[in-house]
PDB file of N, CA and C in Angstrom:
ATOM      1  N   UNK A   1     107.475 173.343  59.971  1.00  0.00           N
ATOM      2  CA  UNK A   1     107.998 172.537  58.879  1.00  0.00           C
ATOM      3  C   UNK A   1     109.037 173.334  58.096  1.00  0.00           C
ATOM      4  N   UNK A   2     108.837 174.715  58.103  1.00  0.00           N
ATOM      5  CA  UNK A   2     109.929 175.523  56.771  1.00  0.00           C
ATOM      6  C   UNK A   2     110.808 175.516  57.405  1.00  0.00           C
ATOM      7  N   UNK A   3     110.531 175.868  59.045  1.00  0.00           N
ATOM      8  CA  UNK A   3     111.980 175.573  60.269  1.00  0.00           C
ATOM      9  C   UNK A   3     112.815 174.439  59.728  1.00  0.00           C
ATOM     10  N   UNK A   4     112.778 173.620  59.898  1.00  0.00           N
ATOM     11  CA  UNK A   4     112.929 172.236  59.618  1.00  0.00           C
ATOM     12  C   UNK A   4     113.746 172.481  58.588  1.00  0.00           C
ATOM     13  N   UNK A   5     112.815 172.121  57.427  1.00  0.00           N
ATOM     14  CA  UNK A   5     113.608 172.429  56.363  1.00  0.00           C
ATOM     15  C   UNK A   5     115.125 173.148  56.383  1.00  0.00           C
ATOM     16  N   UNK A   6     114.586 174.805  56.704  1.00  0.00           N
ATOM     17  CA  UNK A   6     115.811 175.888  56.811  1.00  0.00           C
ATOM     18  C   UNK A   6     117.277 175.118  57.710  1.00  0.00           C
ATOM     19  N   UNK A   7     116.803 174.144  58.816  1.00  0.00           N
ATOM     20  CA  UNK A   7     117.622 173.864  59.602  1.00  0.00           C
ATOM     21  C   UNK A   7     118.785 172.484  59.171  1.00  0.00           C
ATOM     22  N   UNK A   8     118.015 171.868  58.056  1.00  0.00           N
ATOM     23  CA  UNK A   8     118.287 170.634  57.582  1.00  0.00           C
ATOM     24  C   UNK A   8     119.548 171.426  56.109  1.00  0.00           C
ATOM     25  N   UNK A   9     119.104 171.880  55.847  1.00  0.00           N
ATOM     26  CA  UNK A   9     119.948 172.900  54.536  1.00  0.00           C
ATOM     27  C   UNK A   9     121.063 173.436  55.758  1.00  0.00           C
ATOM     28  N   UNK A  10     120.866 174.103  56.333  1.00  0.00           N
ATOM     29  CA  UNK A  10     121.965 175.030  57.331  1.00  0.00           C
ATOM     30  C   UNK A  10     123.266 174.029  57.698  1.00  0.00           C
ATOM     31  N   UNK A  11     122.592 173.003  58.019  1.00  0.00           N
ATOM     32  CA  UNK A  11     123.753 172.006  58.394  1.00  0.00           C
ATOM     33  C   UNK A  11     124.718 171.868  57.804  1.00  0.00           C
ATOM     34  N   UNK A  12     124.530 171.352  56.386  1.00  0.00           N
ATOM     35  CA  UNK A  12     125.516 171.099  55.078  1.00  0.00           C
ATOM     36  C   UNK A  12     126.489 172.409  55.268  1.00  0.00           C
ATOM     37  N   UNK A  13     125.606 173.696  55.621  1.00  0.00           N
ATOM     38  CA  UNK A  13     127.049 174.539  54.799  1.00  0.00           C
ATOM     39  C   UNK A  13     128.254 174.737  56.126  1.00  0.00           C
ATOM     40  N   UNK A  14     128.945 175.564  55.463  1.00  0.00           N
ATOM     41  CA  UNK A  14     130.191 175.628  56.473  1.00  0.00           C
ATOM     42  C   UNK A  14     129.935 176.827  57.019  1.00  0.00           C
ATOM     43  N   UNK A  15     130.607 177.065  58.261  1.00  0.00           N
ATOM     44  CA  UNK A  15     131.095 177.882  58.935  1.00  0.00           C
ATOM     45  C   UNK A  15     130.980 179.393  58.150  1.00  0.00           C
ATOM     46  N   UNK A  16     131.461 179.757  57.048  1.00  0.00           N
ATOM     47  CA  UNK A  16     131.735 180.952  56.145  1.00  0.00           C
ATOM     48  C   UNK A  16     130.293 181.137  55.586  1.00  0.00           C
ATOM     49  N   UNK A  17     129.638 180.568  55.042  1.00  0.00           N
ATOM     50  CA  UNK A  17     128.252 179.961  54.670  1.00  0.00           C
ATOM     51  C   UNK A  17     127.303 180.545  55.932  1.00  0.00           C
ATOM     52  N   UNK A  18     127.415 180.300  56.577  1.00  0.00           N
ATOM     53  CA  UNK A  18     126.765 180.023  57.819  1.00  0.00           C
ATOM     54  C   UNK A  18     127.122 182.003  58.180  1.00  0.00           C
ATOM     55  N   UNK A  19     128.327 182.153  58.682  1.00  0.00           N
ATOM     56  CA  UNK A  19     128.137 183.484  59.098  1.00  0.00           C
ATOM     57  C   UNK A  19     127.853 184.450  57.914  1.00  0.00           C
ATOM     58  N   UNK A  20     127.668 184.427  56.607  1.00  0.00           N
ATOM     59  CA  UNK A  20     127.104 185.170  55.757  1.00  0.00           C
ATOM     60  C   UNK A  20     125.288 185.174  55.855  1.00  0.00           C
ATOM     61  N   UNK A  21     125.024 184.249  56.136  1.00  0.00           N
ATOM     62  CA  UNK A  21     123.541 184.138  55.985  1.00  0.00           C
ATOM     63  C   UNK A  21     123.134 184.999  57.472  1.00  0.00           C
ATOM     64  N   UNK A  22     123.741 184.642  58.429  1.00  0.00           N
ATOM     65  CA  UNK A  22     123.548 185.309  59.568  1.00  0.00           C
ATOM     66  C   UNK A  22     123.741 186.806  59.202  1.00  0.00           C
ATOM     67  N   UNK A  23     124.952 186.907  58.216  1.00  0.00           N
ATOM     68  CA  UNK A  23     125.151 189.187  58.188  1.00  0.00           C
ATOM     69  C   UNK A  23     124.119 189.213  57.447  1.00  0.00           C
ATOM     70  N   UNK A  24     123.666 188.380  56.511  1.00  0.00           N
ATOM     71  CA  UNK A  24     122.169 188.695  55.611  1.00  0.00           C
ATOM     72  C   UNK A  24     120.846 189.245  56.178  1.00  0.00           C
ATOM     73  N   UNK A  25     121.137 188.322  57.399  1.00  0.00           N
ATOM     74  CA  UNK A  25     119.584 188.606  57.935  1.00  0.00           C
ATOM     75  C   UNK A  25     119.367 189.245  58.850  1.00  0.00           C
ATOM     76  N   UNK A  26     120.761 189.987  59.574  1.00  0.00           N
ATOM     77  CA  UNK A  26     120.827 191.055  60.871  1.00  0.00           C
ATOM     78  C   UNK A  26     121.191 192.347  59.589  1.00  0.00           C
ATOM     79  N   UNK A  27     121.566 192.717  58.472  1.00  0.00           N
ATOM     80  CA  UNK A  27     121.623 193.167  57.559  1.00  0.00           C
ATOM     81  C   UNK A  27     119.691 193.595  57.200  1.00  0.00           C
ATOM     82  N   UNK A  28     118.904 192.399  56.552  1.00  0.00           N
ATOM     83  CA  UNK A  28     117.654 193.122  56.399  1.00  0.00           C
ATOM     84  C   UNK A  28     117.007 193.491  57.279  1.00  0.00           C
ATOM     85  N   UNK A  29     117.202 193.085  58.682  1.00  0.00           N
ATOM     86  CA  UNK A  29     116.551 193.022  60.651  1.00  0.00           C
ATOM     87  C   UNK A  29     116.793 195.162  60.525  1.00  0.00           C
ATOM     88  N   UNK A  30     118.223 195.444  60.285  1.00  0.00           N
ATOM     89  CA  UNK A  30     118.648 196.737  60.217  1.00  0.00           C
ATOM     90  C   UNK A  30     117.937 197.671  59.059  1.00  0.00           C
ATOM     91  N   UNK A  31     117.386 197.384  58.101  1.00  0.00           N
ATOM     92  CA  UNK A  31     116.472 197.804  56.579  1.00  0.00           C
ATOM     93  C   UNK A  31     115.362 198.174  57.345  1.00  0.00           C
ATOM     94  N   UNK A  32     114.533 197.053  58.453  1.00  0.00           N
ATOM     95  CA  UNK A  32     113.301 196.915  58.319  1.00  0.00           C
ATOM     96  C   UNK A  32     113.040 198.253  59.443  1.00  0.00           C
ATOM     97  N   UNK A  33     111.968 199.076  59.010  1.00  0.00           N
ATOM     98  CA  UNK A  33     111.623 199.693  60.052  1.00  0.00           C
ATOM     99  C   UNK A  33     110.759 199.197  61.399  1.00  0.00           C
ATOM    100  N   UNK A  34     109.933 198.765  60.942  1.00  0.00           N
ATOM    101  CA  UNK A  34     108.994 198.017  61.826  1.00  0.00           C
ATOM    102  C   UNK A  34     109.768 196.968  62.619  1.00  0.00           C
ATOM    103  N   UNK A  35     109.731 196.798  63.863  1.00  0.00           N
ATOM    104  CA  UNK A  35     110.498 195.774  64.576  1.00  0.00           C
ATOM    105  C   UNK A  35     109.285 194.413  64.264  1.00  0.00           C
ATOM    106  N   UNK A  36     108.240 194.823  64.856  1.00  0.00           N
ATOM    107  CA  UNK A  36     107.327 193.666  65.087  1.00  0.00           C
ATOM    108  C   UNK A  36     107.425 192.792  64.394  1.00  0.00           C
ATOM    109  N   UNK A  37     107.336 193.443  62.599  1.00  0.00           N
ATOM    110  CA  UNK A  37     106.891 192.448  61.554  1.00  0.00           C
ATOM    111  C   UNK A  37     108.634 191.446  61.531  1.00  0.00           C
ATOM    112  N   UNK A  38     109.613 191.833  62.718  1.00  0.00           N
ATOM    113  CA  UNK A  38     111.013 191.073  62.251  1.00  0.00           C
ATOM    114  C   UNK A  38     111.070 189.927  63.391  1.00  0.00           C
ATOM    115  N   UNK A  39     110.341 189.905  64.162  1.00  0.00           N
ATOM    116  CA  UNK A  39     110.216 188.653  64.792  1.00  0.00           C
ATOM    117  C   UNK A  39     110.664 187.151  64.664  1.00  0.00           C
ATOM    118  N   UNK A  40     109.915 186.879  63.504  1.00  0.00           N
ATOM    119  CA  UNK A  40     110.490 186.177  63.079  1.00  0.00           C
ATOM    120  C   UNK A  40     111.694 185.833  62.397  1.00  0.00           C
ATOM    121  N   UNK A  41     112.305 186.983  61.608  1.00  0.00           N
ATOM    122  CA  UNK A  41     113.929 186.968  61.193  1.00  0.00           C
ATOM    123  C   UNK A  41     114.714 186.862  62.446  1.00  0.00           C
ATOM    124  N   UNK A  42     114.440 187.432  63.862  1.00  0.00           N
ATOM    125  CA  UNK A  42     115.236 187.523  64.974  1.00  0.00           C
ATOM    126  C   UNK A  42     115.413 186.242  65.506  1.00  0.00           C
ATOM    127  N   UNK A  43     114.156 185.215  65.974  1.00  0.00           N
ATOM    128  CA  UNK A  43     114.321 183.581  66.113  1.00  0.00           C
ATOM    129  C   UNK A  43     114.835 182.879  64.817  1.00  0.00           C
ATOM    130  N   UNK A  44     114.812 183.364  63.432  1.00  0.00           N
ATOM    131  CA  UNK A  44     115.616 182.847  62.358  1.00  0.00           C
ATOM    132  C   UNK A  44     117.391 183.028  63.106  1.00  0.00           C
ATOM    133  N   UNK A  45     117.378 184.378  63.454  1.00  0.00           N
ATOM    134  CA  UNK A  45     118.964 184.428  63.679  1.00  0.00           C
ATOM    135  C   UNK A  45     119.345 183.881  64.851  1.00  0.00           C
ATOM    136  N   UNK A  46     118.793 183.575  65.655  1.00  0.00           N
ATOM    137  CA  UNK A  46     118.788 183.061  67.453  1.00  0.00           C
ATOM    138  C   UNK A  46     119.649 181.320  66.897  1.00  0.00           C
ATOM    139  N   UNK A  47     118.340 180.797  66.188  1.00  0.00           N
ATOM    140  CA  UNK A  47     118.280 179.469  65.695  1.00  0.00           C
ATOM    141  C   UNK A  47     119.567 179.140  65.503  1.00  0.00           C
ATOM    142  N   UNK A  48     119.979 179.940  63.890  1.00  0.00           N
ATOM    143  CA  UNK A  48     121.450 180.122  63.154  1.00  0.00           C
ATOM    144  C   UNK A  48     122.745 180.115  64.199  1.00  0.00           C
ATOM    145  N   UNK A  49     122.620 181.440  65.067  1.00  0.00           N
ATOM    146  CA  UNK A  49     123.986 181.476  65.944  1.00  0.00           C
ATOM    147  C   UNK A  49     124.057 180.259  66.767  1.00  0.00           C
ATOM    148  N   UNK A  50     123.126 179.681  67.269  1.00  0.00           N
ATOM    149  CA  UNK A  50     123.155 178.251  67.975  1.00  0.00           C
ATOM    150  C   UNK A  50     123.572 177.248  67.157  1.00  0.00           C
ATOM    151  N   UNK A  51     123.487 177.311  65.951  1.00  0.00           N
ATOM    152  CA  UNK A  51     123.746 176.312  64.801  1.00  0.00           C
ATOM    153  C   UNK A  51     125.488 176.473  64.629  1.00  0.00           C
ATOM    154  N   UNK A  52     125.808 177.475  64.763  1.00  0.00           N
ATOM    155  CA  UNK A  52     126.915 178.399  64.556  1.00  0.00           C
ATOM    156  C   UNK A  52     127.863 177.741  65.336  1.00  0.00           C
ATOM    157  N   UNK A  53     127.623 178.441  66.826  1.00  0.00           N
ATOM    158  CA  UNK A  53     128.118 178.099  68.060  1.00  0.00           C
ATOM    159  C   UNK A  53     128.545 176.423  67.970  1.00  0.00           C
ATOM    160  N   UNK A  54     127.602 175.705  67.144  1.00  0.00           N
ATOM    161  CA  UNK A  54     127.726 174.134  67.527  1.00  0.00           C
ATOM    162  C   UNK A  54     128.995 173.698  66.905  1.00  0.00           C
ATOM    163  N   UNK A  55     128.594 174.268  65.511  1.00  0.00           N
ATOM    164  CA  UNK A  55     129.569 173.878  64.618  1.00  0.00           C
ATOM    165  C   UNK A  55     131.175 174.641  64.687  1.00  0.00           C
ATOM    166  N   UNK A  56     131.142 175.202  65.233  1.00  0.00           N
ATOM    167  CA  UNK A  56     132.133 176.101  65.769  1.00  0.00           C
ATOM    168  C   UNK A  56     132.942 175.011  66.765  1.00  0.00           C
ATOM    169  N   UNK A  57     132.312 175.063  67.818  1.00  0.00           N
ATOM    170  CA  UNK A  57     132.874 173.771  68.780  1.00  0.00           C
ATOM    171  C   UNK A  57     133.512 172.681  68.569  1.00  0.00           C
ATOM    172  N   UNK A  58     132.954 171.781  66.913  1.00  0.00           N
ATOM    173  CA  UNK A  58     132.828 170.835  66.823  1.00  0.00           C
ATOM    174  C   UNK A  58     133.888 170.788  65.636  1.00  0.00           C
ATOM    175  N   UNK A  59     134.034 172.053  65.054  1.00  0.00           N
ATOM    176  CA  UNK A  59     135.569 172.348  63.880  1.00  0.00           C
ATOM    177  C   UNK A  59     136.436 172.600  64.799  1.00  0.00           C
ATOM    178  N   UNK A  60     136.359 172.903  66.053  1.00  0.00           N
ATOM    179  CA  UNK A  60     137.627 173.479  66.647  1.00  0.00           C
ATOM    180  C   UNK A  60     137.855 172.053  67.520  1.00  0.00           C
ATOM    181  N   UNK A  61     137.214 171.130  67.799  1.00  0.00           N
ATOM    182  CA  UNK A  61     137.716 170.149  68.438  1.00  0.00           C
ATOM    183  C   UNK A  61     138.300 168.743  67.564  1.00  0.00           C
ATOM    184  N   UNK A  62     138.244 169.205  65.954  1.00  0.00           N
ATOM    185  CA  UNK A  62     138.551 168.216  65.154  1.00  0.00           C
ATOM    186  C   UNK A  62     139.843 168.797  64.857  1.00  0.00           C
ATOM    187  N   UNK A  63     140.013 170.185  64.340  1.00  0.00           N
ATOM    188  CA  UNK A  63     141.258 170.599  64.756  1.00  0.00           C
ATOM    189  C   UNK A  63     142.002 170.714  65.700  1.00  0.00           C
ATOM    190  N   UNK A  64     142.098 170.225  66.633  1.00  0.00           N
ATOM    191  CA  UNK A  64     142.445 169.923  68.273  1.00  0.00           C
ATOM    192  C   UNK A  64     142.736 168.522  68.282  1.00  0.00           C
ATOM    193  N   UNK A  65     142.227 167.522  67.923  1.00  0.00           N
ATOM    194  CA  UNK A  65     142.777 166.554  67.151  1.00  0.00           C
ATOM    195  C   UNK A  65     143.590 166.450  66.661  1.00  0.00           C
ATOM    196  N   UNK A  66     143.103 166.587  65.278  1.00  0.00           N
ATOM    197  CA  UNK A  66     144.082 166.787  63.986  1.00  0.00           C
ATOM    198  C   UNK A  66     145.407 166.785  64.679  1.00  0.00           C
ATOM    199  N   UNK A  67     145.417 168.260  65.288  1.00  0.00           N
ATOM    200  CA  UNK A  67     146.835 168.675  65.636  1.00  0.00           C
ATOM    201  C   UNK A  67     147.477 167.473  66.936  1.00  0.00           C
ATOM    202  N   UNK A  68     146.554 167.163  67.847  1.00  0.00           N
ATOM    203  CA  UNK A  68     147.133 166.222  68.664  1.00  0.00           C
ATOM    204  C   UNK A  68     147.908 165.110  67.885  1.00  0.00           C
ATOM    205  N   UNK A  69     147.073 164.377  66.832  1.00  0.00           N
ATOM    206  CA  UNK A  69     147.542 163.589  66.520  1.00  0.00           C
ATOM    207  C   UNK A  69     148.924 163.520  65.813  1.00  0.00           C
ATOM    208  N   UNK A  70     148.867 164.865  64.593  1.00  0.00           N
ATOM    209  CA  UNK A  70     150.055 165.062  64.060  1.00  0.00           C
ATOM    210  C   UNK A  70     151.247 165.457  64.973  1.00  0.00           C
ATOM    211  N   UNK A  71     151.275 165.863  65.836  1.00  0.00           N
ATOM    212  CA  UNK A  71     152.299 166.049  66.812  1.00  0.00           C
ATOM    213  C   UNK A  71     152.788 164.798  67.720  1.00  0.00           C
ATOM    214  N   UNK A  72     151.625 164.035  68.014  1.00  0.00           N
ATOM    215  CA  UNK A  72     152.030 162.132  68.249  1.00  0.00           C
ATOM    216  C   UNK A  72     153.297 162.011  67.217  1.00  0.00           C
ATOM    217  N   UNK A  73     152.331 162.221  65.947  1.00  0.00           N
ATOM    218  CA  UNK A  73     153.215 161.136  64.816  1.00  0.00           C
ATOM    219  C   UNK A  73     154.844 161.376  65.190  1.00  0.00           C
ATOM    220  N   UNK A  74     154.967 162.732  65.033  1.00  0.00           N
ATOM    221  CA  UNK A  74     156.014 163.563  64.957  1.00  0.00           C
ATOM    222  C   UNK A  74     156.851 163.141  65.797  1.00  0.00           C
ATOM    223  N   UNK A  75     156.332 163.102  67.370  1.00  0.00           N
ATOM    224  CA  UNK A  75     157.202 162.565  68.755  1.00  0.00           C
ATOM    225  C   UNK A  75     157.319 160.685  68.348  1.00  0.00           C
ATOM    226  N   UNK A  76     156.508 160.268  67.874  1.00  0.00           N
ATOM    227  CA  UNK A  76     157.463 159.037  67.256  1.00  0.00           C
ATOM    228  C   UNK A  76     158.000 158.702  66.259  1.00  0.00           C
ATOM    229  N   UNK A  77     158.342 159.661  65.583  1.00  0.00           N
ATOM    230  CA  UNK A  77     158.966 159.283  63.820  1.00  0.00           C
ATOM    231  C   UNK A  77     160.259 160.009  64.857  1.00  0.00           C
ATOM    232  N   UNK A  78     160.478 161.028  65.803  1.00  0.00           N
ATOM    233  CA  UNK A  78     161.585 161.289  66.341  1.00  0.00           C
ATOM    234  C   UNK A  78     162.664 160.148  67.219  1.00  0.00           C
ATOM    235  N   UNK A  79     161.598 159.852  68.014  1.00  0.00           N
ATOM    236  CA  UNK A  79     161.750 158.927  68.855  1.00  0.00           C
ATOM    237  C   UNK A  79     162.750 157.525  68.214  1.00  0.00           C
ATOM    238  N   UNK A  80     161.779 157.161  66.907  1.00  0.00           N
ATOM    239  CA  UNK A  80     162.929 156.325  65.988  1.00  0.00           C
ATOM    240  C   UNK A  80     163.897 156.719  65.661  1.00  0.00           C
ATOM    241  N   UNK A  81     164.127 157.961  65.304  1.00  0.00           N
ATOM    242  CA  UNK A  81     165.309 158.357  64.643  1.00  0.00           C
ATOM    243  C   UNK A  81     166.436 158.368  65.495  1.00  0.00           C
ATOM    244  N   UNK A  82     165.972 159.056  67.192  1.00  0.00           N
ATOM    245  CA  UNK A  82     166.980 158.479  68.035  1.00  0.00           C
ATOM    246  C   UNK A  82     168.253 157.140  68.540  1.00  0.00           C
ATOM    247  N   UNK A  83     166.448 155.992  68.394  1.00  0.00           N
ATOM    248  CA  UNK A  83     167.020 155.113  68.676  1.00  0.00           C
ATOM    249  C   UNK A  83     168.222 154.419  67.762  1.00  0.00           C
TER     250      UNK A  83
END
């Protein structure tokens, strides 16, 4: 359930958001002496970079867009000006 939660909050933030919380927690992973007791921070960060990775994909294909489209506009606001 706190999964959940953590994963439902993660969404909202951005990209910048997102890779800070990730240096946060490979940041205390590096503090902790004990590996064992970090187990769980390590599937916290597994979770995150997959969250990461998604949203990553999914900003770079809206900007991939974006740009397709504005470069359409462009080849026909030219195109008129020709004619």
């Amino acid at each position: 359930m706190k999964d959940k939660i953590l994963l439902d909050d993660i969404k909202d933030k951005s990209l910048n958001e997102l890779t800070e919380l990730a240096n946060n927690i490979i940041e205390n992973l590096e503090n902790k002496k004990n590996l064992e007791d970090s187990v769980e921070e390590y599937q916290k960060l597994i979770k995150l970079n997959g969250l990461i990775e998604k949203k990553f994909q999914k900003t770079s294909k809206e900007i991939s867009q974006s740009t397709k489209d504005k470069i359409q506009k462009i080849v026909k606001k030219n195109e008129k000006k020709i004619k």
